[in-house]
PDB file of N, CA and C in Angstrom:
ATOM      1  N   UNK A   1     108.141 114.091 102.865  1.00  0.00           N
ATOM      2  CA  UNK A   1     106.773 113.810 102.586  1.00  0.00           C
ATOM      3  C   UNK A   1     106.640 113.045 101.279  1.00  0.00           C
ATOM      4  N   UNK A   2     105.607 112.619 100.852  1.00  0.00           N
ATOM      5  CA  UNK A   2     105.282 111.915  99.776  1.00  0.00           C
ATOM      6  C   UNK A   2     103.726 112.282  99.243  1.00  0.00           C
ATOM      7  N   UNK A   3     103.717 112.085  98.022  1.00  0.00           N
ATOM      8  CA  UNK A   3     102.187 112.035  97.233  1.00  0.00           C
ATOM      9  C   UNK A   3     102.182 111.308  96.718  1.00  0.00           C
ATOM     10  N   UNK A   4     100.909 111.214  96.052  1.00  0.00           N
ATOM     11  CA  UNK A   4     100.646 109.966  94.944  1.00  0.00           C
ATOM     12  C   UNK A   4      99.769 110.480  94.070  1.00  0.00           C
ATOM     13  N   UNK A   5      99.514 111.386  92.535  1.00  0.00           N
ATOM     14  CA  UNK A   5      98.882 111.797  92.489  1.00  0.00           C
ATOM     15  C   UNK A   5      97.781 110.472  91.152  1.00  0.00           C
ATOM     16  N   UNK A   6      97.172 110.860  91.434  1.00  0.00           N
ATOM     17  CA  UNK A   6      95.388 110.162  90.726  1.00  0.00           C
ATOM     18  C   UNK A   6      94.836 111.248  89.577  1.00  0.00           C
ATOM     19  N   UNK A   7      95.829 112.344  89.356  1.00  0.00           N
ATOM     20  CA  UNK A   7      94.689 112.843  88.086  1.00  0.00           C
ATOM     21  C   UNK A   7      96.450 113.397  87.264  1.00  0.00           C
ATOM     22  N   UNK A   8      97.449 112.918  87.197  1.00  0.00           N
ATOM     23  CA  UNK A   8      98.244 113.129  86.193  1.00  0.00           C
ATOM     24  C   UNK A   8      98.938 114.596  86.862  1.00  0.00           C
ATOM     25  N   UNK A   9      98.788 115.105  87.878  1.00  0.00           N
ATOM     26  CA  UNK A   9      99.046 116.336  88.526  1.00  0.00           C
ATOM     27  C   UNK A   9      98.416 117.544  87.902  1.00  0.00           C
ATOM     28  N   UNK A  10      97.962 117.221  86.991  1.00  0.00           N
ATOM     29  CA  UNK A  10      97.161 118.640  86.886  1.00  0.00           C
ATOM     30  C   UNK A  10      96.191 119.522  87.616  1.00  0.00           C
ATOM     31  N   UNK A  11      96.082 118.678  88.896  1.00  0.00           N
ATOM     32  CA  UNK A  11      95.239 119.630  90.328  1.00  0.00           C
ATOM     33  C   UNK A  11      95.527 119.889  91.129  1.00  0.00           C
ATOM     34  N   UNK A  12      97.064 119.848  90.933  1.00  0.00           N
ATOM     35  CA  UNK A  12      97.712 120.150  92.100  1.00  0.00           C
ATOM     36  C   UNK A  12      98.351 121.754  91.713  1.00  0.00           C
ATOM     37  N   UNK A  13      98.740 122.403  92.566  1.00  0.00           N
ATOM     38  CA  UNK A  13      98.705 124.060  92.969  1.00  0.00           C
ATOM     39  C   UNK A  13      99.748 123.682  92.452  1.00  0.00           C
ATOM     40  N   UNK A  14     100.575 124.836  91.772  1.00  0.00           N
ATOM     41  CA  UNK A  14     102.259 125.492  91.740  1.00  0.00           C
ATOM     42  C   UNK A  14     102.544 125.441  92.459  1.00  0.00           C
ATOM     43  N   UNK A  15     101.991 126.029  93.829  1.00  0.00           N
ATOM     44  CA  UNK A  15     102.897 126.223  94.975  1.00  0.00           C
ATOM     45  C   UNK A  15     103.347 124.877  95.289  1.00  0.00           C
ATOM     46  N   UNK A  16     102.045 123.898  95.400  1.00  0.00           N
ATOM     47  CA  UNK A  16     102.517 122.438  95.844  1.00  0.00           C
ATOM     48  C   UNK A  16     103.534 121.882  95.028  1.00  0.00           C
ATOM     49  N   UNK A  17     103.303 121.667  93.764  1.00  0.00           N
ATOM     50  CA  UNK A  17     103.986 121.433  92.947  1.00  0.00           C
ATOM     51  C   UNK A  17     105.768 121.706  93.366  1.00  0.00           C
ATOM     52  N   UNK A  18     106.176 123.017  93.515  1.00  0.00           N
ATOM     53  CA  UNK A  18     107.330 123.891  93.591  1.00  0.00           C
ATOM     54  C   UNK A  18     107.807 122.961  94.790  1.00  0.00           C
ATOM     55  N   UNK A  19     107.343 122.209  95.506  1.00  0.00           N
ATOM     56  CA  UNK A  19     108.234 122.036  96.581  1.00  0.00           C
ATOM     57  C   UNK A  19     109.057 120.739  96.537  1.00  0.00           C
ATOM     58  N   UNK A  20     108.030 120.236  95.487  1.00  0.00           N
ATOM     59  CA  UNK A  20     108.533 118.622  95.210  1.00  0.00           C
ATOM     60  C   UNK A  20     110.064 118.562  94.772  1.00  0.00           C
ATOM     61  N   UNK A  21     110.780 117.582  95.454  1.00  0.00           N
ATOM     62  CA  UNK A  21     112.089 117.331  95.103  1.00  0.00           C
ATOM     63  C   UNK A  21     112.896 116.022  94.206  1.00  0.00           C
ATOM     64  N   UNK A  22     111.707 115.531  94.176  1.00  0.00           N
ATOM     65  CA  UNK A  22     111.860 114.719  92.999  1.00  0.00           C
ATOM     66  C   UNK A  22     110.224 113.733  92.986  1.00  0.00           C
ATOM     67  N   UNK A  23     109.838 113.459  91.276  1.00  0.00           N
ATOM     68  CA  UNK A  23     109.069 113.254  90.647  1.00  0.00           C
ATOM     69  C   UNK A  23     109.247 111.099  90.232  1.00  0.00           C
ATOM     70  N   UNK A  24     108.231 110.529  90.580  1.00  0.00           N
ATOM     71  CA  UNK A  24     108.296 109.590  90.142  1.00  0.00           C
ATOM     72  C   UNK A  24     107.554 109.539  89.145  1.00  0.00           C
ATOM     73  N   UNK A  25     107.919 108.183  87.941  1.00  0.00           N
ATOM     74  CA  UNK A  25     106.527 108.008  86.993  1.00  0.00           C
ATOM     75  C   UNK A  25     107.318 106.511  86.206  1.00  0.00           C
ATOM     76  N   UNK A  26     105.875 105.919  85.596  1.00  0.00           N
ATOM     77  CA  UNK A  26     106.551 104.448  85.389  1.00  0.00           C
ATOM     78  C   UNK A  26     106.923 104.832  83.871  1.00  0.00           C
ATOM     79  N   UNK A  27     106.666 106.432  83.154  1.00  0.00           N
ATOM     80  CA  UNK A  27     107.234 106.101  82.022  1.00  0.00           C
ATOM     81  C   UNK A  27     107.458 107.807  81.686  1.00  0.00           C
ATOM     82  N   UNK A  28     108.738 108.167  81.649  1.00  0.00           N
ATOM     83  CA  UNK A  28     109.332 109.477  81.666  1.00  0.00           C
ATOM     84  C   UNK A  28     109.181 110.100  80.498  1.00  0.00           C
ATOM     85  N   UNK A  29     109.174 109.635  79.127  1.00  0.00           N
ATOM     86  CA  UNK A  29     108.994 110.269  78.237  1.00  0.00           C
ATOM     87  C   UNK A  29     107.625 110.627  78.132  1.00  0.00           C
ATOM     88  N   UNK A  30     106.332 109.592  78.565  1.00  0.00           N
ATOM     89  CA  UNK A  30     105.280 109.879  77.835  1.00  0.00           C
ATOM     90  C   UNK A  30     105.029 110.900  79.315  1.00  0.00           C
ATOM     91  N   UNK A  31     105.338 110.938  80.149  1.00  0.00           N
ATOM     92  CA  UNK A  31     105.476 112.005  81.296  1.00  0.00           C
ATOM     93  C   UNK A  31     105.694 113.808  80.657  1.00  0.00           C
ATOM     94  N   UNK A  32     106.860 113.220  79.689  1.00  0.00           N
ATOM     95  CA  UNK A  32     106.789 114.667  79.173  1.00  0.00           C
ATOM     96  C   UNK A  32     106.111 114.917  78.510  1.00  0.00           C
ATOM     97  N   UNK A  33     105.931 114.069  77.655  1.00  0.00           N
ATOM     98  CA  UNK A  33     104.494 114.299  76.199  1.00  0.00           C
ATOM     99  C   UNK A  33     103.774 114.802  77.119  1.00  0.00           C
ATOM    100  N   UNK A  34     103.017 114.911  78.222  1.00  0.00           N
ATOM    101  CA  UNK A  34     101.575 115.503  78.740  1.00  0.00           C
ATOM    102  C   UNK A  34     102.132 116.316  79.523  1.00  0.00           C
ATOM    103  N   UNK A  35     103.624 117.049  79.984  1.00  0.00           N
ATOM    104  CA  UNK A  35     103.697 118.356  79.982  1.00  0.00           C
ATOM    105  C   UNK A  35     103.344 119.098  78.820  1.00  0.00           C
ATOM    106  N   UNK A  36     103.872 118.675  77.818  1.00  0.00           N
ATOM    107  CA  UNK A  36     103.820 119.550  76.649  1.00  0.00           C
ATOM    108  C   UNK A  36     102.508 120.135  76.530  1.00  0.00           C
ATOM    109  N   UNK A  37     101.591 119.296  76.506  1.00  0.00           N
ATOM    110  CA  UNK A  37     100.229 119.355  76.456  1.00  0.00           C
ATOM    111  C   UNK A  37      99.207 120.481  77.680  1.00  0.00           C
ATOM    112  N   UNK A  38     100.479 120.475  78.361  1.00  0.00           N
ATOM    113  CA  UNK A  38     100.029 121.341  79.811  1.00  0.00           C
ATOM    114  C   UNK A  38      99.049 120.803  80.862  1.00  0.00           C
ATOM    115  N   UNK A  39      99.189 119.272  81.036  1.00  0.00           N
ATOM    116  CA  UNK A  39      98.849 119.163  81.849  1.00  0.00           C
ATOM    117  C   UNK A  39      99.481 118.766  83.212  1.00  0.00           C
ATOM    118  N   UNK A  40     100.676 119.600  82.981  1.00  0.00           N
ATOM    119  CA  UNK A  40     101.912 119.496  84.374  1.00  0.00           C
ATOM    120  C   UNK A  40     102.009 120.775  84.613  1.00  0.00           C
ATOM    121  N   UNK A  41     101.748 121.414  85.690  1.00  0.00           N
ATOM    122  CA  UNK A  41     102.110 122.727  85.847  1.00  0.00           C
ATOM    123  C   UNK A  41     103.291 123.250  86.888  1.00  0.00           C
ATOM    124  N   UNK A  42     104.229 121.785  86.320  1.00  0.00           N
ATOM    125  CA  UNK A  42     105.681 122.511  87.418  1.00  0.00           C
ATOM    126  C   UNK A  42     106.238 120.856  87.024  1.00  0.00           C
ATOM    127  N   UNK A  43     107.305 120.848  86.730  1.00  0.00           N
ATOM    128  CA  UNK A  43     108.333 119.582  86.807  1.00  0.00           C
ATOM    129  C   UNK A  43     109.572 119.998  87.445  1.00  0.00           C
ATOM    130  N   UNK A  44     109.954 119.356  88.915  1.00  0.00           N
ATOM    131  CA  UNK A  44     111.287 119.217  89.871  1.00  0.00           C
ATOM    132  C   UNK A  44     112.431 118.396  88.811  1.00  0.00           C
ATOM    133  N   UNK A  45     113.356 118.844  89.456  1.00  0.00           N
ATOM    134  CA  UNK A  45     114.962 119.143  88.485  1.00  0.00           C
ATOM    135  C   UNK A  45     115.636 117.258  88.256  1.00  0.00           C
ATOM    136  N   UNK A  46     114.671 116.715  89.117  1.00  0.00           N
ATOM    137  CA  UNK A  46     114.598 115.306  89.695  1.00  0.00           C
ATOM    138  C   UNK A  46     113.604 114.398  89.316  1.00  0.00           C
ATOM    139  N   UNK A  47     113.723 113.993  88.358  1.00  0.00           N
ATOM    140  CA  UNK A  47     112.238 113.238  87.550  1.00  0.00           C
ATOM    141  C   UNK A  47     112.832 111.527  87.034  1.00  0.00           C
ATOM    142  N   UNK A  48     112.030 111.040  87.720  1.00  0.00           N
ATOM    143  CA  UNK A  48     113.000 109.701  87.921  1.00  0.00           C
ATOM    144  C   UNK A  48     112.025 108.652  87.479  1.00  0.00           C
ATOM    145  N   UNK A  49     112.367 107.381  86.335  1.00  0.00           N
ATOM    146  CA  UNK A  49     111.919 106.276  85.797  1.00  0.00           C
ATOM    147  C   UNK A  49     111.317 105.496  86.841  1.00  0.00           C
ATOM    148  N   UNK A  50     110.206 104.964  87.436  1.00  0.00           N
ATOM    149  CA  UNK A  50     110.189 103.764  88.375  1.00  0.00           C
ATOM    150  C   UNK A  50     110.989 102.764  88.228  1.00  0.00           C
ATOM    151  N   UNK A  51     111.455 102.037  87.119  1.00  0.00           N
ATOM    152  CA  UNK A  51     112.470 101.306  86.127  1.00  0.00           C
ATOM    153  C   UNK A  51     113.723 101.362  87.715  1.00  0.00           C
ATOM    154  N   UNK A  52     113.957 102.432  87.589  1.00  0.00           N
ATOM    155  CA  UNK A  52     115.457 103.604  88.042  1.00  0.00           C
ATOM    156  C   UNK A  52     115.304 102.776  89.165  1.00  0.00           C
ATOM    157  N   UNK A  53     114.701 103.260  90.071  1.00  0.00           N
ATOM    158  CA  UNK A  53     113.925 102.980  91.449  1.00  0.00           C
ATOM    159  C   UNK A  53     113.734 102.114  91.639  1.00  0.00           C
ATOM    160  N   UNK A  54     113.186 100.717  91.062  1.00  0.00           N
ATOM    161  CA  UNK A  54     113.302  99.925  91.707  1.00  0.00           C
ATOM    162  C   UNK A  54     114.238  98.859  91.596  1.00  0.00           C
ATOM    163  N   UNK A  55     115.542  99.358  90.540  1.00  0.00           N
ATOM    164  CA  UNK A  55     116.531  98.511  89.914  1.00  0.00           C
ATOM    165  C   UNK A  55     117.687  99.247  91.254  1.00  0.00           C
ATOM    166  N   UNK A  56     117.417  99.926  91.734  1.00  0.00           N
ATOM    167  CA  UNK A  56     118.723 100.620  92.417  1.00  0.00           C
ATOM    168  C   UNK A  56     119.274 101.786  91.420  1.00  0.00           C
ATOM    169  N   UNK A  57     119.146 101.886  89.926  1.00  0.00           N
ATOM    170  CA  UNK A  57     119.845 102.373  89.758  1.00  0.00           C
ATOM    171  C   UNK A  57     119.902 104.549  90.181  1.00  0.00           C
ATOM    172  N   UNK A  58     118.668 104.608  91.037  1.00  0.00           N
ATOM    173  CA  UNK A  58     118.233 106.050  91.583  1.00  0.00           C
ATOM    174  C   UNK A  58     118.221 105.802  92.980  1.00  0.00           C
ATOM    175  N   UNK A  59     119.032 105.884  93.847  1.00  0.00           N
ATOM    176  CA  UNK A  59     119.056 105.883  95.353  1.00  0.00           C
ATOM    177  C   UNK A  59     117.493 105.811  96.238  1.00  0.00           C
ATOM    178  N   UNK A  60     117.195 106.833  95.491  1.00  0.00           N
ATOM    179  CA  UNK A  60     115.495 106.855  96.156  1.00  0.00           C
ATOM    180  C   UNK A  60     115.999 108.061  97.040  1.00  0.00           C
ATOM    181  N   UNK A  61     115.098 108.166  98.319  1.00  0.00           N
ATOM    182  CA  UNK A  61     115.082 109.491  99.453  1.00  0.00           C
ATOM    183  C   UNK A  61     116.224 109.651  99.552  1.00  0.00           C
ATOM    184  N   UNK A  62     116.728 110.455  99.679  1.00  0.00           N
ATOM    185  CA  UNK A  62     117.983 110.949 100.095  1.00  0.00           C
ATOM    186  C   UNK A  62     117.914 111.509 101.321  1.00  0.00           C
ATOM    187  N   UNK A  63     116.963 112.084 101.793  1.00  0.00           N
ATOM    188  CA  UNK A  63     117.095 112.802 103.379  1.00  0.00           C
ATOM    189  C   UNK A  63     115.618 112.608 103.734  1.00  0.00           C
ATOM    190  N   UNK A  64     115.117 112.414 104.964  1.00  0.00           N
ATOM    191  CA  UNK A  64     113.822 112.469 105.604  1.00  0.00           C
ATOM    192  C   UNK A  64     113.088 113.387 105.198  1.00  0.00           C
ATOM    193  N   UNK A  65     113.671 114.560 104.848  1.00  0.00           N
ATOM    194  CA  UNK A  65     113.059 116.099 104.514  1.00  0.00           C
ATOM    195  C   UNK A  65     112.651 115.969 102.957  1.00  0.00           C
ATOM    196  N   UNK A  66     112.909 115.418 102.519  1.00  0.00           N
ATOM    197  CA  UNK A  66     113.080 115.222 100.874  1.00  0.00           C
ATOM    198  C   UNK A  66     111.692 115.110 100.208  1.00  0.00           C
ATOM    199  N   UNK A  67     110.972 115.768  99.658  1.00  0.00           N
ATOM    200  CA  UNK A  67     109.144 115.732  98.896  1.00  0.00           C
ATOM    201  C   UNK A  67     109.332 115.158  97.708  1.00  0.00           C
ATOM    202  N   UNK A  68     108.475 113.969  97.706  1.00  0.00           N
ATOM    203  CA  UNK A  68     108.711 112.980  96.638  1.00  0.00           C
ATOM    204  C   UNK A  68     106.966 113.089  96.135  1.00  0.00           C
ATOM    205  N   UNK A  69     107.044 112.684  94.879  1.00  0.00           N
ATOM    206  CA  UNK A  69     105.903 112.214  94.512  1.00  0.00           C
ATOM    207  C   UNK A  69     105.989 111.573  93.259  1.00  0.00           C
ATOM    208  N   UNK A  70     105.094 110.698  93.537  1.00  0.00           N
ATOM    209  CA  UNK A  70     104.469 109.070  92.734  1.00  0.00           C
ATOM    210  C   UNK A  70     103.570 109.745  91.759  1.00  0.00           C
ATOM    211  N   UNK A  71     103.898 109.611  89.648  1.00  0.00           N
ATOM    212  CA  UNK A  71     102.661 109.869  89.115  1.00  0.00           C
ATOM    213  C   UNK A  71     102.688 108.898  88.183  1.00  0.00           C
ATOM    214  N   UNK A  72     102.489 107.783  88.518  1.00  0.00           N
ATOM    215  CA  UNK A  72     102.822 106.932  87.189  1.00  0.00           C
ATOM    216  C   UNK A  72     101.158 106.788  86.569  1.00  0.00           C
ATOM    217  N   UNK A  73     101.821 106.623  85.196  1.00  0.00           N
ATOM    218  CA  UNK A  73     100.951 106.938  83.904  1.00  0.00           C
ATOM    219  C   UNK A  73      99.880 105.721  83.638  1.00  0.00           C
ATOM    220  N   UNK A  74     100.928 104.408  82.894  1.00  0.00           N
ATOM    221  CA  UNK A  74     100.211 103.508  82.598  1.00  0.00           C
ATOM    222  C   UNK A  74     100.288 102.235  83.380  1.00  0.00           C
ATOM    223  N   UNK A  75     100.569 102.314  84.324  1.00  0.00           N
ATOM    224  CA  UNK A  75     100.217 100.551  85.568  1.00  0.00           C
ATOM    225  C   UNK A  75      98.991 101.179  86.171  1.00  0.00           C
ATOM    226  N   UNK A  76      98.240 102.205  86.021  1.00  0.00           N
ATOM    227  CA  UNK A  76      96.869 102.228  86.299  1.00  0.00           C
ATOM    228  C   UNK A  76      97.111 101.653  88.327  1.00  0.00           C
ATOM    229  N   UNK A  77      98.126 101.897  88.863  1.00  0.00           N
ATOM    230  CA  UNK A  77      98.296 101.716  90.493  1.00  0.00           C
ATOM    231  C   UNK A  77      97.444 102.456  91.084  1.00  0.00           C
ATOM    232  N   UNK A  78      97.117 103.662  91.166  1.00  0.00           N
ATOM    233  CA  UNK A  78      96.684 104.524  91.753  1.00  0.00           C
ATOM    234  C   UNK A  78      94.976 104.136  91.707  1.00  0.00           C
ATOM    235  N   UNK A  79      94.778 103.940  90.504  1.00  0.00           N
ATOM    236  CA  UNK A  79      93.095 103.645  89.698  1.00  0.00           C
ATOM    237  C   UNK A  79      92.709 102.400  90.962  1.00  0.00           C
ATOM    238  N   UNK A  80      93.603 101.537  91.217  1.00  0.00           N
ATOM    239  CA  UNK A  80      93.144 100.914  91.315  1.00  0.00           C
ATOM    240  C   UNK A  80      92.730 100.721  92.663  1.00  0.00           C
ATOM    241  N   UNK A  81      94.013 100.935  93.260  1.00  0.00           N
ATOM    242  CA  UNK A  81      93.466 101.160  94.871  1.00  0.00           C
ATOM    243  C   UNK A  81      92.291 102.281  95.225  1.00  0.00           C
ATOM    244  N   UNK A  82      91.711 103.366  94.308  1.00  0.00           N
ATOM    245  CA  UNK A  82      91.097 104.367  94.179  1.00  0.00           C
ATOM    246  C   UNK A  82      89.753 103.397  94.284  1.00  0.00           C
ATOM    247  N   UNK A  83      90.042 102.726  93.007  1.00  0.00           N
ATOM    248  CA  UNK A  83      88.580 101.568  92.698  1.00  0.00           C
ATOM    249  C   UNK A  83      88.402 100.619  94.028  1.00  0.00           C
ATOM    250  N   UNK A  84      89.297 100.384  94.744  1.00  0.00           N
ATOM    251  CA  UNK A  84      88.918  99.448  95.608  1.00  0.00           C
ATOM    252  C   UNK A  84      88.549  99.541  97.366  1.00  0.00           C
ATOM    253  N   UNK A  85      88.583 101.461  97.265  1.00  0.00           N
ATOM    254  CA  UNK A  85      88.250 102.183  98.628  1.00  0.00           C
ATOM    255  C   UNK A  85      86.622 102.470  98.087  1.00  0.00           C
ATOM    256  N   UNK A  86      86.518 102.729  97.065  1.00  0.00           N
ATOM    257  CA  UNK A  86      84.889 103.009  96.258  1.00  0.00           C
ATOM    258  C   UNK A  86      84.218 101.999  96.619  1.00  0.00           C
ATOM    259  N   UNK A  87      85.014 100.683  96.405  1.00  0.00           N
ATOM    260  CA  UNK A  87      84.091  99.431  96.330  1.00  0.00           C
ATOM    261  C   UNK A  87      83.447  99.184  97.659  1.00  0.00           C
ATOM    262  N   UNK A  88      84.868  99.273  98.559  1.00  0.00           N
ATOM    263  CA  UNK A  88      84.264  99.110  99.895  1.00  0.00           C
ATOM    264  C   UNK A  88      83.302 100.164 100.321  1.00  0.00           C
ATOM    265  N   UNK A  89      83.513 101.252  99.906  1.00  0.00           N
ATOM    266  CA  UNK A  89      82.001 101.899 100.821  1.00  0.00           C
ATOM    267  C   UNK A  89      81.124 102.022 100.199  1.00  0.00           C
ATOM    268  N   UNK A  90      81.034 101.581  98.992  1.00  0.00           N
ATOM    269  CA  UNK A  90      79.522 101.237  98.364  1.00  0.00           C
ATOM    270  C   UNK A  90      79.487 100.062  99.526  1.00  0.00           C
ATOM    271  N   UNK A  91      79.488  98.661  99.397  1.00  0.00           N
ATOM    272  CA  UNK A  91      79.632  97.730 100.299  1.00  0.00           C
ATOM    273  C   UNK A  91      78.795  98.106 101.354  1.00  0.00           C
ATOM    274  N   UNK A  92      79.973  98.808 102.044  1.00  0.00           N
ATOM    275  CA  UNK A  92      79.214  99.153 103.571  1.00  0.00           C
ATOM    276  C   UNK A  92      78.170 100.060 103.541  1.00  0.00           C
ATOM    277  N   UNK A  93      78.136 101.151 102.239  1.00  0.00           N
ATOM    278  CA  UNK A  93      76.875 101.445 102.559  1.00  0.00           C
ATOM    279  C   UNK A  93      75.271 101.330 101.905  1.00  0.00           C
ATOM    280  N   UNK A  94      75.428 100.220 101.222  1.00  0.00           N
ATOM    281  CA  UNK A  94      74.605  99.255 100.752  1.00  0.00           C
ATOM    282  C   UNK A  94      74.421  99.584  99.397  1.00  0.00           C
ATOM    283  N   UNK A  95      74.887 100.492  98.955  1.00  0.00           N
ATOM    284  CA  UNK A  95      74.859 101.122  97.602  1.00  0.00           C
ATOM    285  C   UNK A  95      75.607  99.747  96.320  1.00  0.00           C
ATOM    286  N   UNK A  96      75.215 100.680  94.911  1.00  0.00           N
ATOM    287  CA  UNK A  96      76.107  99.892  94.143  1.00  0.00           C
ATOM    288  C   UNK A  96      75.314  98.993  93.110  1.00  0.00           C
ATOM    289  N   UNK A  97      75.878  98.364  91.678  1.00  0.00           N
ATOM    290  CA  UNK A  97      75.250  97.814  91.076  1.00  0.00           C
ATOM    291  C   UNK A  97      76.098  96.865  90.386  1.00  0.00           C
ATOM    292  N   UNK A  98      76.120  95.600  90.708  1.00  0.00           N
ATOM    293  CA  UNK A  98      77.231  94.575  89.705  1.00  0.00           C
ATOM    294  C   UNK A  98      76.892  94.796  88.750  1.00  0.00           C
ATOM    295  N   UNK A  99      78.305  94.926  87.999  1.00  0.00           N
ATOM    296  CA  UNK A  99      78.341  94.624  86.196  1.00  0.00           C
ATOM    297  C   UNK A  99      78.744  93.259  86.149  1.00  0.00           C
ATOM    298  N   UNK A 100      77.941  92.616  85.116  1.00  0.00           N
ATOM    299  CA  UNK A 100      78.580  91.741  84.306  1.00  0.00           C
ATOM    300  C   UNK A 100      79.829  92.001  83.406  1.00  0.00           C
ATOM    301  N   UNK A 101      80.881  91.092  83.861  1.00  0.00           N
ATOM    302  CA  UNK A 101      82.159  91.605  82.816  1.00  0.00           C
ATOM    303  C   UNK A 101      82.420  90.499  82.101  1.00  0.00           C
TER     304      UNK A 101
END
């Protein structure tokens, strides 16, 4: 299985948490800085750089069965596709207010 989490994992259950078998994030140290802080309530034995991952140098899945999850910090990935399912159903449902940027 896979996740992707959108709030830094801090809403996700222990239990959920506990099953994960390895942890992605685009930046591992500042990953730990906000355990410290407690807003991780479980880190897998498997906590891997995106860097890692997409250089080869971390295999990636190892077995079909394998619970992965995506929390990267600062490429703002998650925000954005988040921002762009919002956009569309304001859109469709006529809602919404342009900003000037």
């Amino acid at each position: 299985g896979f996740a992707a989490s959108v709030d830094l994992g801090s809403y996700w259950s222990l239990e959920a948490m506990e099953q994960l078998d390895t942890l992605i994030t685009d930046d591992v140290e500042q990953f730990a800085y906000y355990n410290t802080l407690g807003y991780i309530n479980y880190l897998p034995e498997d906590v891997v750089d995106l860097s890692e991952l997409v250089s080869g140098k971390h295999p990636g899945r190892r077995s079909d069965g394998e619970r992965t999850m995506a929390c990267n910090l600062g490429i703002a990935a998650e925000d954005i596709v988040v921002a762009s399912v919002v956009v569309d159903r304001a859109k469709a449902a006529g809602i919404g207010t342009w900003l000037p940027l």
